[in-house]
Protein backbone atom coordinates (compact mmCIF):
# COMPACT_ATOMS: atom_id res chain seq x y z
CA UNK A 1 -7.15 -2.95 -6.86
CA UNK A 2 -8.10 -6.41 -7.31
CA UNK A 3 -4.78 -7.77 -5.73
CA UNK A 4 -5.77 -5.26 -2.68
CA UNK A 5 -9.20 -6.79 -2.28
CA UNK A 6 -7.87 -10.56 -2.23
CA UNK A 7 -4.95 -9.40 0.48
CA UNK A 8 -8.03 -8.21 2.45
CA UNK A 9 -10.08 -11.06 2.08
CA UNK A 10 -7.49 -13.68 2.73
CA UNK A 11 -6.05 -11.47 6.09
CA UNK A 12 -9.40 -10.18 7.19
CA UNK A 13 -12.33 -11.56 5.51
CA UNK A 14 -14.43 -11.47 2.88
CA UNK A 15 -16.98 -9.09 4.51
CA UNK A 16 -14.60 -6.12 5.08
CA UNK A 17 -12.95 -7.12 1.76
CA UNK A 18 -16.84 -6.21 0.28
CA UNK A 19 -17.03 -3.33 2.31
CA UNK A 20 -13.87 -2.24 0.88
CA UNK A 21 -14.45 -2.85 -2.61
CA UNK A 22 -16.23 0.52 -3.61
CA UNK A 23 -14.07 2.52 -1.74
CA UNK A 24 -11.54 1.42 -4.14
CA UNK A 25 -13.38 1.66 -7.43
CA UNK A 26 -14.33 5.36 -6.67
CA UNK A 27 -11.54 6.81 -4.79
CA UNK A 28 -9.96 10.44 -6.17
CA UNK A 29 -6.88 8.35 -6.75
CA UNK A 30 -8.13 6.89 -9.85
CA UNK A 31 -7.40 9.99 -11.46
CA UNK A 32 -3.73 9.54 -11.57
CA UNK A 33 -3.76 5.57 -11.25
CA UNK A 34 -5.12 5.56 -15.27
CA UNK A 35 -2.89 7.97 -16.50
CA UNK A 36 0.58 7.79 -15.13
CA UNK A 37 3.15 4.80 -14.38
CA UNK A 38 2.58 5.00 -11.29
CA UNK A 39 -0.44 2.80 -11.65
CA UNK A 40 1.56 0.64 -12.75
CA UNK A 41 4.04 0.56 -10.27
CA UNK A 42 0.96 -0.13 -7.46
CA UNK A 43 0.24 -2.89 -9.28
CA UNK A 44 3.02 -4.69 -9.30
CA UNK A 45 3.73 -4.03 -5.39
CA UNK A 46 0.31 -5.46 -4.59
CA UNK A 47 0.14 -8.14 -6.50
CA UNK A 48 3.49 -8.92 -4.69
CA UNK A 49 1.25 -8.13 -1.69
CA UNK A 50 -1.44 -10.78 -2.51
CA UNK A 51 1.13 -13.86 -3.85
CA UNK A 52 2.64 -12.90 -0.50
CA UNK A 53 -0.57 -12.98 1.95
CA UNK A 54 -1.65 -16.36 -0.29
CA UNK A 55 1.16 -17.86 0.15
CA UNK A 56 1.27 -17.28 3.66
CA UNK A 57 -2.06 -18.19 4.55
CA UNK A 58 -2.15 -21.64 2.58
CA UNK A 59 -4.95 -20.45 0.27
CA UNK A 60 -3.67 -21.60 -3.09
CA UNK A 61 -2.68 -24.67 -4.29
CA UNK A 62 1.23 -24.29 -4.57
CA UNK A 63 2.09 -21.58 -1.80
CA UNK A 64 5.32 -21.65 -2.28
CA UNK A 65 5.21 -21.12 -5.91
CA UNK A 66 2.89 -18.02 -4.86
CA UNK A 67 6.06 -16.56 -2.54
CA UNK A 68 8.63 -17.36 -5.47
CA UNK A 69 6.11 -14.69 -7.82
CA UNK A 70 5.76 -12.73 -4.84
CA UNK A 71 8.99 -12.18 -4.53
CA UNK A 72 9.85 -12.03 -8.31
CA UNK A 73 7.33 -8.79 -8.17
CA UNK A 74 8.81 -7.26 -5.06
CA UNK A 75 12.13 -7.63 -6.78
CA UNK A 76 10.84 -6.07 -9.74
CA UNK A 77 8.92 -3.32 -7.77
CA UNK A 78 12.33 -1.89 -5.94
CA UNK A 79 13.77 -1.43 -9.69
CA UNK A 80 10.94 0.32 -11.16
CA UNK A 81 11.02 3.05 -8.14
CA UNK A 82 13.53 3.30 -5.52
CA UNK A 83 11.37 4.54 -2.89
CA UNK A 84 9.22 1.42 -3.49
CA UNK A 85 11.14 -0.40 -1.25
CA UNK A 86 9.42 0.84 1.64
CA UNK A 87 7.00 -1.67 0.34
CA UNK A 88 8.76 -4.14 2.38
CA UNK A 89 6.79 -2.62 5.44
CA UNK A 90 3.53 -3.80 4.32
CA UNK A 91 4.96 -7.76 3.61
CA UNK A 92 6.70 -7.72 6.66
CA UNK A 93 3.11 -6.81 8.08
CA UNK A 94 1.20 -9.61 5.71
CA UNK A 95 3.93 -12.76 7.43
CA UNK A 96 2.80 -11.07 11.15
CA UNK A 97 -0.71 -11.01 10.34
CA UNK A 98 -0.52 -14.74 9.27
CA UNK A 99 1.86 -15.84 12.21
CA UNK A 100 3.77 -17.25 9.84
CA UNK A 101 7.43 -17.39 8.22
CA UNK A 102 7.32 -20.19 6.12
CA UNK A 103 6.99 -18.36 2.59
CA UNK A 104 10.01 -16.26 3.39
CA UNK A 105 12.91 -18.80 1.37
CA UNK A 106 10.64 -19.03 -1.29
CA UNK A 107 9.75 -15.57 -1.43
CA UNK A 108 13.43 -14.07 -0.76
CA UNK A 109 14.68 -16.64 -3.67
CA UNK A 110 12.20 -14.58 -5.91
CA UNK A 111 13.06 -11.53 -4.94
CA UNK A 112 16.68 -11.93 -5.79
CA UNK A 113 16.17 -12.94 -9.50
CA UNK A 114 15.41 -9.29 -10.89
CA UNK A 115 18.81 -7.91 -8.78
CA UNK A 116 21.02 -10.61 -10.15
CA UNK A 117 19.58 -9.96 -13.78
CA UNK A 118 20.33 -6.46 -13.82
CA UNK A 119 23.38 -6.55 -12.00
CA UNK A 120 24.78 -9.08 -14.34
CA UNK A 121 23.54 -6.96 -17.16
CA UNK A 122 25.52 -3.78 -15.29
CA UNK A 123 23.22 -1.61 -13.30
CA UNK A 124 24.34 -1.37 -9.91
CA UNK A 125 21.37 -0.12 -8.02
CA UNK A 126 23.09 1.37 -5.08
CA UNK A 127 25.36 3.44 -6.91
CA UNK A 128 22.29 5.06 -9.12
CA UNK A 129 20.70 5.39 -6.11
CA UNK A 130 23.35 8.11 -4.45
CA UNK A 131 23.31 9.74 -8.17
CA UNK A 132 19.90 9.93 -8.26
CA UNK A 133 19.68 12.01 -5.05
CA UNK A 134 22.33 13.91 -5.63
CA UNK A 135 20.63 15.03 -9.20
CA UNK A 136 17.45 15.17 -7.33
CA UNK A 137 18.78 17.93 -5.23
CA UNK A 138 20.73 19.94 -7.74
CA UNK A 139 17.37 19.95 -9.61
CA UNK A 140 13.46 20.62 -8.01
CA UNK A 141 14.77 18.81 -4.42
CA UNK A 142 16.88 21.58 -3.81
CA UNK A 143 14.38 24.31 -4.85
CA UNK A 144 11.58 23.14 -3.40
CA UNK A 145 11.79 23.91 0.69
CA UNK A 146 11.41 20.42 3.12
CA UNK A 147 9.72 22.08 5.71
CA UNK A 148 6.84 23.01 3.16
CA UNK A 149 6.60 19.86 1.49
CA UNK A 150 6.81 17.66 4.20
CA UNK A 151 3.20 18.83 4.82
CA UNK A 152 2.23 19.31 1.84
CA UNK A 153 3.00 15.86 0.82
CA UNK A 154 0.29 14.59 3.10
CA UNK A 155 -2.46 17.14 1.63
CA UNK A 156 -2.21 16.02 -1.47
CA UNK A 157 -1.91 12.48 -0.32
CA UNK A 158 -6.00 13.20 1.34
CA UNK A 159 -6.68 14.61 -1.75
CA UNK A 160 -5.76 11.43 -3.60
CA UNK A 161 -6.85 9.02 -0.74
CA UNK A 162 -10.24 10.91 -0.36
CA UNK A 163 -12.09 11.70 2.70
CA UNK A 164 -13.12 8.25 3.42
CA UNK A 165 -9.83 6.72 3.42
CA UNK A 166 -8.60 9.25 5.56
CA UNK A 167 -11.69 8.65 8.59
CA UNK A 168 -10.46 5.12 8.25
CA UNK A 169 -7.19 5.64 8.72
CA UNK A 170 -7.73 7.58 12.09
CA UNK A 171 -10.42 4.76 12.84
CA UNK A 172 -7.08 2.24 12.46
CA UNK A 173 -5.02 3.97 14.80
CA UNK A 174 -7.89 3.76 17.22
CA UNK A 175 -7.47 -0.32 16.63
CA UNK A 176 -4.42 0.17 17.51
CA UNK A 177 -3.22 -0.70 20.88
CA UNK A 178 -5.66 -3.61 20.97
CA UNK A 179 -4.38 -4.72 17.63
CA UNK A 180 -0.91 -5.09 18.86
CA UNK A 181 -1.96 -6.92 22.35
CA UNK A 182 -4.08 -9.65 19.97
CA UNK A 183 -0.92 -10.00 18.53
CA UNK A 184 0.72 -11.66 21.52
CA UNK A 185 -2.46 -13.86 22.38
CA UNK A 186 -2.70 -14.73 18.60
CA UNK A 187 -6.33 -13.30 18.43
CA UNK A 188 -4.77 -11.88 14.34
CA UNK A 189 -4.60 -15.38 13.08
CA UNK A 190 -6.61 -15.63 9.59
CA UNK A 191 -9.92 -16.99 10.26
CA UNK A 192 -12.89 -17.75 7.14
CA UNK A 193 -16.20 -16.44 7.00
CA UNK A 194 -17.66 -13.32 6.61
CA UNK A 195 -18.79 -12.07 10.05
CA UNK A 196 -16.94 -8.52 11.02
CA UNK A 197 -15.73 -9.63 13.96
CA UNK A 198 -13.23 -7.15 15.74
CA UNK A 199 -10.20 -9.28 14.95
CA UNK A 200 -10.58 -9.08 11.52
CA UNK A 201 -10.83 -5.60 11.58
CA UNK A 202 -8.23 -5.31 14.06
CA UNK A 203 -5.81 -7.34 11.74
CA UNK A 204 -7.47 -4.76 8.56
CA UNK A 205 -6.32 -1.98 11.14
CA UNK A 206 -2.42 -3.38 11.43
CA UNK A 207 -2.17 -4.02 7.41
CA UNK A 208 -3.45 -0.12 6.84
CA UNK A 209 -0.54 1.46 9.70
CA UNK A 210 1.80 -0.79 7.74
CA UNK A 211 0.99 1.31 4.24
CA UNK A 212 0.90 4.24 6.40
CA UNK A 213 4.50 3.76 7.90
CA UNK A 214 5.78 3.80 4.45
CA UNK A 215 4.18 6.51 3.93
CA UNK A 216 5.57 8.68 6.26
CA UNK A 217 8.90 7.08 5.83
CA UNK A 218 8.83 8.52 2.24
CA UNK A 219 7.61 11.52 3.57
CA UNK A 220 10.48 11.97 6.08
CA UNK A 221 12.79 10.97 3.81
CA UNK A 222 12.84 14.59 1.63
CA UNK A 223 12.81 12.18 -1.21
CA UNK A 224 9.08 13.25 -2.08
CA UNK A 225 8.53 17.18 -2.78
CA UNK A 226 5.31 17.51 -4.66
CA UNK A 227 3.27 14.63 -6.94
CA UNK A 228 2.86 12.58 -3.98
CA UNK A 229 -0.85 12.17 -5.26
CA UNK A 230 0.94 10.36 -8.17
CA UNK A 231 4.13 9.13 -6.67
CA UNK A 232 2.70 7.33 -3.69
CA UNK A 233 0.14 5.67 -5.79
CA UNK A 234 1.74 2.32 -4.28
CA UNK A 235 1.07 3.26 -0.53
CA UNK A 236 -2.34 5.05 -1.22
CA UNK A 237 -4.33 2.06 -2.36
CA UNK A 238 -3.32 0.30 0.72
CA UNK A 239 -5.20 3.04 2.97
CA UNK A 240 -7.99 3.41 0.96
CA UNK A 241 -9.34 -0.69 2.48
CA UNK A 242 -9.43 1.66 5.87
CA UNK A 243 -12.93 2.92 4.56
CA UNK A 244 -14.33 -0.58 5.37
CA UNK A 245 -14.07 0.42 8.66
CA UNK A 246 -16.11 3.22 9.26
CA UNK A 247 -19.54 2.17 10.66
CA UNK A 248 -22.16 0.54 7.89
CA UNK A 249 -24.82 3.13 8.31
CA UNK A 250 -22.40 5.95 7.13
CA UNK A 251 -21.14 4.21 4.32
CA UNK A 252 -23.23 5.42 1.56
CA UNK A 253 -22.51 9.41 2.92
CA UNK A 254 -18.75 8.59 3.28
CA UNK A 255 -18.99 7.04 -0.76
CA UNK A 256 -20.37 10.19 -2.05
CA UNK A 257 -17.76 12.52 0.34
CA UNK A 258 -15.43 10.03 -2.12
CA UNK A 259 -16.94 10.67 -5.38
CA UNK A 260 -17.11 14.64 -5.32
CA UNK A 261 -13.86 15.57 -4.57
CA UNK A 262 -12.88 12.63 -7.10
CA UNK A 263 -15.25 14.37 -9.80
CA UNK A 264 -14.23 17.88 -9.16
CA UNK A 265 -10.09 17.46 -9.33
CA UNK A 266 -10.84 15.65 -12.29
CA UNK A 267 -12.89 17.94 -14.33
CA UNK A 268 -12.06 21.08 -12.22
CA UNK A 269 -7.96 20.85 -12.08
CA UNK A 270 -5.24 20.85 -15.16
CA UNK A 271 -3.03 17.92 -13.22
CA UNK A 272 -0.99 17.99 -16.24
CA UNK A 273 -1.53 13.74 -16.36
């Protein structure tokens, strides 16, 4: 959460980064995020996130040394899931938001340190991929129907993401098409201060469709039947910053439209975690 908030802050500004903040703390995904690896797992990826968006932006000391544990993290996120390399998606995003490539040697010289280790060691993560989908599918991926889950997937993904997240998200795509035309006039450039200006949430905007392109791509992929609430813990808490968003005077209604949902699944539903 806290690695989300300083990605936000450092691409977009510390206003919608405070605007985003309670989204975060009270969003129905913190049922799962406490309780299940997962958690875990969207840790690591944004914290690889942050080093990343620090690094890029010049707002630490030693940015290179931020892309090197940036990219020591992202290395270590594609091992703990394999789907978690759709991560990539979102650090590609952070390097266009900051019109910049110059923590990508560091960070790629990072990344290859947990590979090496366990490929020295003899885990050869290609080849466990292909047996892990073929398992997958002589097991619940080949009883559970695609064409069901597929949509599925994505309710239980608003369930986890909450109402508020999910206005914000459709409030991105509206930033949309102006997003991407700032990009060629370089109106996404990191700027300080803590006015909401529309190119901060414009770049906001861009760094949410990023999460939400690996999220579909995971979708797509039939790789993700069921426990997407849990399993796309990673992607969720980078659409949940959407909420800052949605206009100011709604923000207290879209908090509570948050919190219910968040208190019923939790004392309402046996989620088994």
């Amino acid at each position: 959460m806290l690695a989300a908030l300083i990605t936000v802050r450092v691409l977009a500004g510390e206003h919608l980064a405070r605007r985003a903040a309670p989204f975060l703390v009270l969003a129905p995904a913190a049922v799962w995020a406490g309780v299940s690896a997962d958690g875990y797992f969207a840790a690591v990826a944004a914290w690889s996130v942050a080093l990343l968006a620090l690094a890029a932006t010049r707002r630490v000391r030693f940015p290179a040394a931020a892309a090197v544990g940036g990219g020591l993290l992202f290395g270590w996120t594609c091992y703990l899931s394999y789907g978690l390399g759709l991560m990539a998606t979102v650090l590609l995003m952070v390097l266009v938001l900051a019109r910049t490539a110059r923590p990508v040697v560091p960070f790629l010289l990072g990344a290859l340190v947990v590979p090496a280790a366990f490929t020295l060691a003899g885990f050869h993560w290609w080849t466990a991929y292909h047996l892990l989908v073929e398992r997958y599918y002589q097991g619940a991926g080949g009883i559970r129907p695609y064409a069901y889950w597929v949509w599925a997937n994505l309710a239980c993904a608003v369930l986890a993401s909450g109402l508020a997240a999910v206005a914000g998200v459709r409030r991105s795509a509206s930033y949309a098409f102006g997003a991407v035309r700032a990009l060629r006039t370089g109106d996404t450039a990191p700027r300080t201060g803590n006015t909401a200006t529309r190119a901060p949430a414009r770049r906001l905007a861009l760094l949410v469709l990023a999460a939400l392109v690996a999220l579909l791509a995971a979708d797509l992929s039939g790789m993700s039947k069921a426990e997407t609430e849990r399993i796309w813990q990673p992607f969720l808490l980078w659409l949940l910053p959407a909420a800052a968003l949605l206009p100011a005077r709604t923000a207290r209604y879209w908090l509570v439209a948050s919190v219910v949902p968040a208190l019923l699944i939790n004392h309402l539903l046996w989620t088994g975690w």
